[in-house]
N, C-alpha and C. Protein backbone atom coordinates (compact mmCIF):
# COMPACT_ATOMS: atom_id res chain seq x y z
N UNK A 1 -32.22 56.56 13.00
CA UNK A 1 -32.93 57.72 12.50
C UNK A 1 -32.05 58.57 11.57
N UNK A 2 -30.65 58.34 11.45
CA UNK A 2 -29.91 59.20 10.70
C UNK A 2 -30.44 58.98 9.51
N UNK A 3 -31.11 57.87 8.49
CA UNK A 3 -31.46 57.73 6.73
C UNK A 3 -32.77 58.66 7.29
N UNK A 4 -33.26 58.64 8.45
CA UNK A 4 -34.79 59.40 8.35
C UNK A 4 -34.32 61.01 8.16
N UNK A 5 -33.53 61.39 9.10
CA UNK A 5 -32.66 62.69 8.95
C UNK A 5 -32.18 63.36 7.49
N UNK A 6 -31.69 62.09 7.03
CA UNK A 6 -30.77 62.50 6.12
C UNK A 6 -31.87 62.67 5.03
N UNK A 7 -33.05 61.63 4.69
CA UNK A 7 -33.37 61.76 3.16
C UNK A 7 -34.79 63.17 3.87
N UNK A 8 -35.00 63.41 5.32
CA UNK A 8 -36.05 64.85 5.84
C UNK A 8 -35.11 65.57 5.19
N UNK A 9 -33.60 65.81 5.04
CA UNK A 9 -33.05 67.05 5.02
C UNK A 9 -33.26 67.40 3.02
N UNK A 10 -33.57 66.20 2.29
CA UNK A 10 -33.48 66.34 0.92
C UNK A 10 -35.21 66.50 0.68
N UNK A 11 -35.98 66.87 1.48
CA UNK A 11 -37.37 66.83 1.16
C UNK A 11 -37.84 65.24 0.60
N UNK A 12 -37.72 64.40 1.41
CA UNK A 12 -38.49 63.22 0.87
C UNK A 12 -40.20 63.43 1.17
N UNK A 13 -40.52 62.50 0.46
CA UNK A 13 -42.17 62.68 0.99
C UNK A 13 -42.69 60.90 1.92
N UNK A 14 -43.46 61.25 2.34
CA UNK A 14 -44.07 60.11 3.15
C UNK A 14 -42.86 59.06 3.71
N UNK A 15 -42.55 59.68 4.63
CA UNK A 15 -41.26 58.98 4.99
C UNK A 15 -41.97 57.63 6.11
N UNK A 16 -41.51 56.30 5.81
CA UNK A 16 -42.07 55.62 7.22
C UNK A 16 -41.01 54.65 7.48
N UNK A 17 -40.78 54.11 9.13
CA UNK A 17 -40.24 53.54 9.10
C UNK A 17 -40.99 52.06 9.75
N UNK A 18 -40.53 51.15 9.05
CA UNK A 18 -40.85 49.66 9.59
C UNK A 18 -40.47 49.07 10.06
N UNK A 19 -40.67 48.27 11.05
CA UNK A 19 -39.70 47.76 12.53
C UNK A 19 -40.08 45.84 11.54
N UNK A 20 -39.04 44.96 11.14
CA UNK A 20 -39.46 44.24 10.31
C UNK A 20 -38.83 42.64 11.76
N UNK A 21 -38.79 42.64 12.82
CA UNK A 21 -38.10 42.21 13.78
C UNK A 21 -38.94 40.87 14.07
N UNK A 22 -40.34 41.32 14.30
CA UNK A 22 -40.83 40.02 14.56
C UNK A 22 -41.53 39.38 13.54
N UNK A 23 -41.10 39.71 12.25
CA UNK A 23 -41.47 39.00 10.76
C UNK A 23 -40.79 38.83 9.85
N UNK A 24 -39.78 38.69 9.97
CA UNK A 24 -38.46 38.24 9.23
C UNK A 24 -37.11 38.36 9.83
N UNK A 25 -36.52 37.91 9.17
CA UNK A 25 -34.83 37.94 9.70
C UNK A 25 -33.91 38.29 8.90
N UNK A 26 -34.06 38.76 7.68
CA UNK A 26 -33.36 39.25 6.85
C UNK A 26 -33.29 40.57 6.69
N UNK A 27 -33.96 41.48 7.65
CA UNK A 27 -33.72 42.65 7.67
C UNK A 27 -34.46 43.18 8.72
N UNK A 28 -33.88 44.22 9.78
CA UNK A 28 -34.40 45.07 11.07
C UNK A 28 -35.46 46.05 11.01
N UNK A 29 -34.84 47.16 9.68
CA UNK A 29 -35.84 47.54 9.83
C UNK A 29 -36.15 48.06 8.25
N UNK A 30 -36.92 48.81 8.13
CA UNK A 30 -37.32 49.68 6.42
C UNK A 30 -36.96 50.85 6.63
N UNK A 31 -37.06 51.71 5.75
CA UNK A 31 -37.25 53.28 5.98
C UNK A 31 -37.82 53.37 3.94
N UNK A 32 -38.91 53.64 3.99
CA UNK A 32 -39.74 53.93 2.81
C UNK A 32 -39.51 55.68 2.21
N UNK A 33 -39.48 55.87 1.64
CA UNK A 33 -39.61 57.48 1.35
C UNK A 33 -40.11 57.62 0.10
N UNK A 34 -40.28 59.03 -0.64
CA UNK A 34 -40.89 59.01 -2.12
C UNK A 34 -39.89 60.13 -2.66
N UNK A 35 -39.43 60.80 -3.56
CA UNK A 35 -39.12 61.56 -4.02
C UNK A 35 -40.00 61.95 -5.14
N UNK A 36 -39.86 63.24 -5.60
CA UNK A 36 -40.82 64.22 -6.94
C UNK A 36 -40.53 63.36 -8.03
N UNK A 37 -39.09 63.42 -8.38
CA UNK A 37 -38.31 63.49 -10.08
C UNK A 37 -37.12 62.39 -9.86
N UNK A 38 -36.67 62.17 -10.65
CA UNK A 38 -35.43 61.48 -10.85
C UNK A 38 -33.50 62.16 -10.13
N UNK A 39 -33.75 63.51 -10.25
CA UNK A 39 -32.94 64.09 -9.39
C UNK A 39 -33.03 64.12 -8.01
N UNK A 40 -34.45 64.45 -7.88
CA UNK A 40 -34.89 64.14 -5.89
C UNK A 40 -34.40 62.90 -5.51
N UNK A 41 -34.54 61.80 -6.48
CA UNK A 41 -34.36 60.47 -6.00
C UNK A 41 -32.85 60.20 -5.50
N UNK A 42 -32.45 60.58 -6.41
CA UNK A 42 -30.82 60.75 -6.48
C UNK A 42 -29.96 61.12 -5.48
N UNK A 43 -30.88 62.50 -5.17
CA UNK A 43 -29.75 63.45 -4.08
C UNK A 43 -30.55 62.87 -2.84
N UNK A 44 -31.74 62.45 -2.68
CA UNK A 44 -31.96 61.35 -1.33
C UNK A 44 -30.97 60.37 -0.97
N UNK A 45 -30.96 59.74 -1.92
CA UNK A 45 -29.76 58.39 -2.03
C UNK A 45 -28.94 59.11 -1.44
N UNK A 46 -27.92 59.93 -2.17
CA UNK A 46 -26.37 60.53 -2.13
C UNK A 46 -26.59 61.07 -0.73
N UNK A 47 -27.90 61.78 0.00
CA UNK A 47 -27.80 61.92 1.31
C UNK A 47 -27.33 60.98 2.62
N UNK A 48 -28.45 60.16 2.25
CA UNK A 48 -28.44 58.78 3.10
C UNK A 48 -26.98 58.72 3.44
N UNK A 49 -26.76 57.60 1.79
CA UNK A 49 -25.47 57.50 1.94
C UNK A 49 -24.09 58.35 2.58
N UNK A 50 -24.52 59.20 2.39
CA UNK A 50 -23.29 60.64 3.08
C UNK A 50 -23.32 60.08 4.68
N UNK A 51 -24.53 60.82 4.93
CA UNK A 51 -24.68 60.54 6.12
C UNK A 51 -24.20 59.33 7.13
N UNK A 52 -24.91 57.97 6.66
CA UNK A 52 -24.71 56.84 6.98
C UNK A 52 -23.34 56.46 7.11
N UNK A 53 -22.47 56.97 6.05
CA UNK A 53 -20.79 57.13 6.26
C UNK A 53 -20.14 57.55 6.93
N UNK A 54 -20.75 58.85 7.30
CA UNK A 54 -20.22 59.41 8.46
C UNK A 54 -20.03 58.72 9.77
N UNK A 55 -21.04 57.96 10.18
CA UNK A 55 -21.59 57.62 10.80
C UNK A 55 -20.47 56.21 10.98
N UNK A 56 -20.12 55.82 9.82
CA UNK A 56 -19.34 54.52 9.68
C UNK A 56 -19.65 53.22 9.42
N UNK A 57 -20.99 53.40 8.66
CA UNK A 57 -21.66 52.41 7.68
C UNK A 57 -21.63 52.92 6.05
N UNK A 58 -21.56 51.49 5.98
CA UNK A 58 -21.40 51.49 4.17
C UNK A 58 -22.16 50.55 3.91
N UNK A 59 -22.76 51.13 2.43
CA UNK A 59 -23.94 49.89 1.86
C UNK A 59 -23.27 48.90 1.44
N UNK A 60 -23.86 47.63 1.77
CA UNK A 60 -23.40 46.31 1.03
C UNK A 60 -23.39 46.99 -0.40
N UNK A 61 -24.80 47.03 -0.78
CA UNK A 61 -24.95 47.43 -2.34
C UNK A 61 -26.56 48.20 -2.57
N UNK A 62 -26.04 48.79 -3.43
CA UNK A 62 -27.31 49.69 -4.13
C UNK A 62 -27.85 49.52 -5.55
N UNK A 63 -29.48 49.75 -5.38
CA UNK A 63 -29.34 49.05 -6.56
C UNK A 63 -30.30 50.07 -6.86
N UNK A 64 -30.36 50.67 -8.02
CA UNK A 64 -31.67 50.91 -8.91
C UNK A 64 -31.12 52.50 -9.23
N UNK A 65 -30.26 52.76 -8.71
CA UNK A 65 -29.86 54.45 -9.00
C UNK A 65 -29.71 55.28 -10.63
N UNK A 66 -29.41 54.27 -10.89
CA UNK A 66 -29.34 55.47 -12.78
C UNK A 66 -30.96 55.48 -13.14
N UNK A 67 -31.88 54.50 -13.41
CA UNK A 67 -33.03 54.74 -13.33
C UNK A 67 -33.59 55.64 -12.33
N UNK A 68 -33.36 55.69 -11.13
CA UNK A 68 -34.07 56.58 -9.66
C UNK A 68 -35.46 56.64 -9.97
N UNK A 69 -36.05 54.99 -10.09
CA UNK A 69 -37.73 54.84 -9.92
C UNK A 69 -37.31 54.33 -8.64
N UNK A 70 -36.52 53.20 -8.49
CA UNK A 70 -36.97 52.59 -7.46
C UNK A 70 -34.86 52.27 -6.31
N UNK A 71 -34.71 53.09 -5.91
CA UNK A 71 -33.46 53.10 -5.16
C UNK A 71 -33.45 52.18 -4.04
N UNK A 72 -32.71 51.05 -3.78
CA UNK A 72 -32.82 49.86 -2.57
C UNK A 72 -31.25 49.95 -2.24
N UNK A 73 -31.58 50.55 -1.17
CA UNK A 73 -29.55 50.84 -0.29
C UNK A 73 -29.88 49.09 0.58
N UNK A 74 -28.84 48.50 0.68
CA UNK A 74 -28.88 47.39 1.55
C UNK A 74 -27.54 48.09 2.76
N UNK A 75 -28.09 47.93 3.97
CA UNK A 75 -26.80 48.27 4.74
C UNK A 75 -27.35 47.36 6.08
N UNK A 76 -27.75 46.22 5.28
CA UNK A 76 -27.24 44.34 6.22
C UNK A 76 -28.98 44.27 6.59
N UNK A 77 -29.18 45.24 8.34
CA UNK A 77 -30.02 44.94 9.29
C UNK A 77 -30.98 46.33 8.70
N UNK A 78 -30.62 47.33 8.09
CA UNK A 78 -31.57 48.18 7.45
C UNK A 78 -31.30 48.34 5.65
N UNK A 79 -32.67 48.41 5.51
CA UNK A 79 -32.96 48.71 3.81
C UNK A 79 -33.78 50.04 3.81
N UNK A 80 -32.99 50.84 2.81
CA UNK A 80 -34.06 52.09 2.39
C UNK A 80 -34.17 51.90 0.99
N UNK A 81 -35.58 52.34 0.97
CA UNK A 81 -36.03 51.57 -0.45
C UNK A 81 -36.59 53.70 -0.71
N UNK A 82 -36.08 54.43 -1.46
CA UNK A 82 -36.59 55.69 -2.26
C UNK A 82 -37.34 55.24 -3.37
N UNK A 83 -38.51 55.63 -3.31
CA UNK A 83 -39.16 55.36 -4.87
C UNK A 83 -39.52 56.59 -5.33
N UNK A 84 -39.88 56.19 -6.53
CA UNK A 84 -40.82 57.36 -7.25
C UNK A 84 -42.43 57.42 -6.70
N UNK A 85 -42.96 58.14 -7.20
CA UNK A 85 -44.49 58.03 -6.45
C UNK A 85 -45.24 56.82 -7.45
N UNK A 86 -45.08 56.76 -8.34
CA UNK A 86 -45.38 55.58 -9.47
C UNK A 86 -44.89 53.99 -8.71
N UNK A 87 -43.88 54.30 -8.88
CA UNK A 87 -43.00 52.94 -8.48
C UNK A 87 -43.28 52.79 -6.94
N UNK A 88 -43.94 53.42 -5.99
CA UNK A 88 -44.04 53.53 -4.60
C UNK A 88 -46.00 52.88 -4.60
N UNK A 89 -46.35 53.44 -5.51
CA UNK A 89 -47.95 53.01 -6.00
C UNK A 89 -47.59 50.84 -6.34
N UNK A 90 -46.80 51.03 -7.56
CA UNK A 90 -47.00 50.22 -8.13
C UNK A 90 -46.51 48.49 -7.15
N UNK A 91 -45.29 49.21 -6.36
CA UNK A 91 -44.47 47.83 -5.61
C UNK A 91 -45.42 47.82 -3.99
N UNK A 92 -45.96 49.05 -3.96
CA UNK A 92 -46.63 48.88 -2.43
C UNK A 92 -45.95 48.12 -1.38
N UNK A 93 -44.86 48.30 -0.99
CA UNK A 93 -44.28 47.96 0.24
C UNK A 93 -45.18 48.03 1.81
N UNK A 94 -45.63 49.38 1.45
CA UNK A 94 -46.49 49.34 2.35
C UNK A 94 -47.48 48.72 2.72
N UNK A 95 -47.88 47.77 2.44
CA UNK A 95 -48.98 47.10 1.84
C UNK A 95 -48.84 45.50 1.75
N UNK A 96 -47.63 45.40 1.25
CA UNK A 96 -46.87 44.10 1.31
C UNK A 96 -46.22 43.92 2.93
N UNK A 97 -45.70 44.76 3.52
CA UNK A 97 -45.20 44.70 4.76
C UNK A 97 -46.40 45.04 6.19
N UNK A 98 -47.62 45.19 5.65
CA UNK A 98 -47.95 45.65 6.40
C UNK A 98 -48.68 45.35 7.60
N UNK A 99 -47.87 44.15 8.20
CA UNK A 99 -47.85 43.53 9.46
C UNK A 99 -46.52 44.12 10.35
N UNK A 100 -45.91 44.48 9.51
CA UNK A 100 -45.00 45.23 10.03
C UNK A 100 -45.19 46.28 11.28
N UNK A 101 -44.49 46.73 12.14
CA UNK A 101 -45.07 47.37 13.07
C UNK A 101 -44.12 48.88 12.43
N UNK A 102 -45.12 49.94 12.12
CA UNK A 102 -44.76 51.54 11.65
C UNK A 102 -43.98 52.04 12.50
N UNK A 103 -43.28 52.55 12.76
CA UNK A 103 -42.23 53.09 14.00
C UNK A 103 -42.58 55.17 13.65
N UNK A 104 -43.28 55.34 14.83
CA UNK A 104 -43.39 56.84 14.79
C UNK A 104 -42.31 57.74 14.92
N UNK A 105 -41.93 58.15 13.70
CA UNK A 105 -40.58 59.82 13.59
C UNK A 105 -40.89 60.54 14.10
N UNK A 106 -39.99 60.63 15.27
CA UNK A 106 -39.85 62.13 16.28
C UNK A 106 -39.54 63.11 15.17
N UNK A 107 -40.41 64.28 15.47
CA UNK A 107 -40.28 65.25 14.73
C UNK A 107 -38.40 66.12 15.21
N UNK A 108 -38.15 66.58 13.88
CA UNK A 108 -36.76 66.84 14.12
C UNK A 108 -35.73 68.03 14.86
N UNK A 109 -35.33 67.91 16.26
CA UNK A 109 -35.00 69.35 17.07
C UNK A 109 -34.48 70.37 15.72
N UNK A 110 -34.26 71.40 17.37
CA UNK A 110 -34.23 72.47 16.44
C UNK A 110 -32.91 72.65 15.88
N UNK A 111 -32.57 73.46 15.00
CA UNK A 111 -31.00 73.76 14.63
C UNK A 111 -30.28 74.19 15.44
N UNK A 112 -28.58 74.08 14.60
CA UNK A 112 -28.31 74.99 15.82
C UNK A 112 -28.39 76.55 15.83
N UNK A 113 -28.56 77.24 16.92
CA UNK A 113 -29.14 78.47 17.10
C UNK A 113 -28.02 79.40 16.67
N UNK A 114 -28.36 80.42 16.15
CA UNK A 114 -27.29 81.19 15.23
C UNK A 114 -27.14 82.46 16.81
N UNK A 115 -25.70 82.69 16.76
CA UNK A 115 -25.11 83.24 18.25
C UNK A 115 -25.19 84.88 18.09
C-alpha cells in the first residue's frame, strides 16, 4: 500500500489496485492511478519512487517519464502504471485486466496529531 499512499499523498485520481496472482506470473500486483497534467504525472512518479526507497525497493526500470502520458515503474512483483486521463481511456488496463481481482484501499488513518 505504500505506491497507494504515496501517489494518495500527490492527489492521484482513480487509484485501483489489481491482485494479478491467479492470472499471470509476471507480475503480483497493479496499482493504476490518473494524474491532471504532465507535472501531476511526474511528481506521482517521483513520490512512489521516494517512498518505495525508503522502504528499500528500487525500480528495475521506468519507462515513459519525459512524456508523463503514460509512466510504467517495474519493481519485479508490482507495476504502477500513472497515466494521463487520455492515455488511461485509450490503453484501458482496466478493461484489459479485468479478470483481475480489484483489491479494496483502506481509506488512509489519521495524521499524526499535532501536541
Amino acid at each position: 500500500m505504500s505506491a497507494v499512499r504515496a501517489a494518495e499523498s500527490k492527489k492521484a485520481a482513480d487509484i485501483r489496485v489489481l491482485d494479478l496472482r491467479e492470472i499471470t506470473s509476471f507480475a503480483d500486483y497493479f496499482v493504476l492511478c490518473t494524474g491532471a497534467n504532465q507535472r501531476q504525472i511526474q511528481a506521482i512518479a517521483d513520490e512512489v519512487a521516494l517512498e518505495l526507497k525508503r522502504r528499500g525497493e528500487r525500480a528495475i526500470s521506468i519507462e515513459g517519464y519525459e512524456n508523463a502520458e503514460w509512466v510504467l515503474m517495474d519493481y519485479g512483483d508490482l507495476l504502477v502504471h500513472v497515466f494521463s486521463g487520455n492515455a488511461r481511456s485509450f490503453y484501458d488496463l482496466d478493461r484489459l485486466w479485468r479478470h483481475a481481482k480489484a483489491l479494496e484501499i483502506p481509506a488512509a488513518g489519521p495524521g499524526p496529531r499535532a501536541s
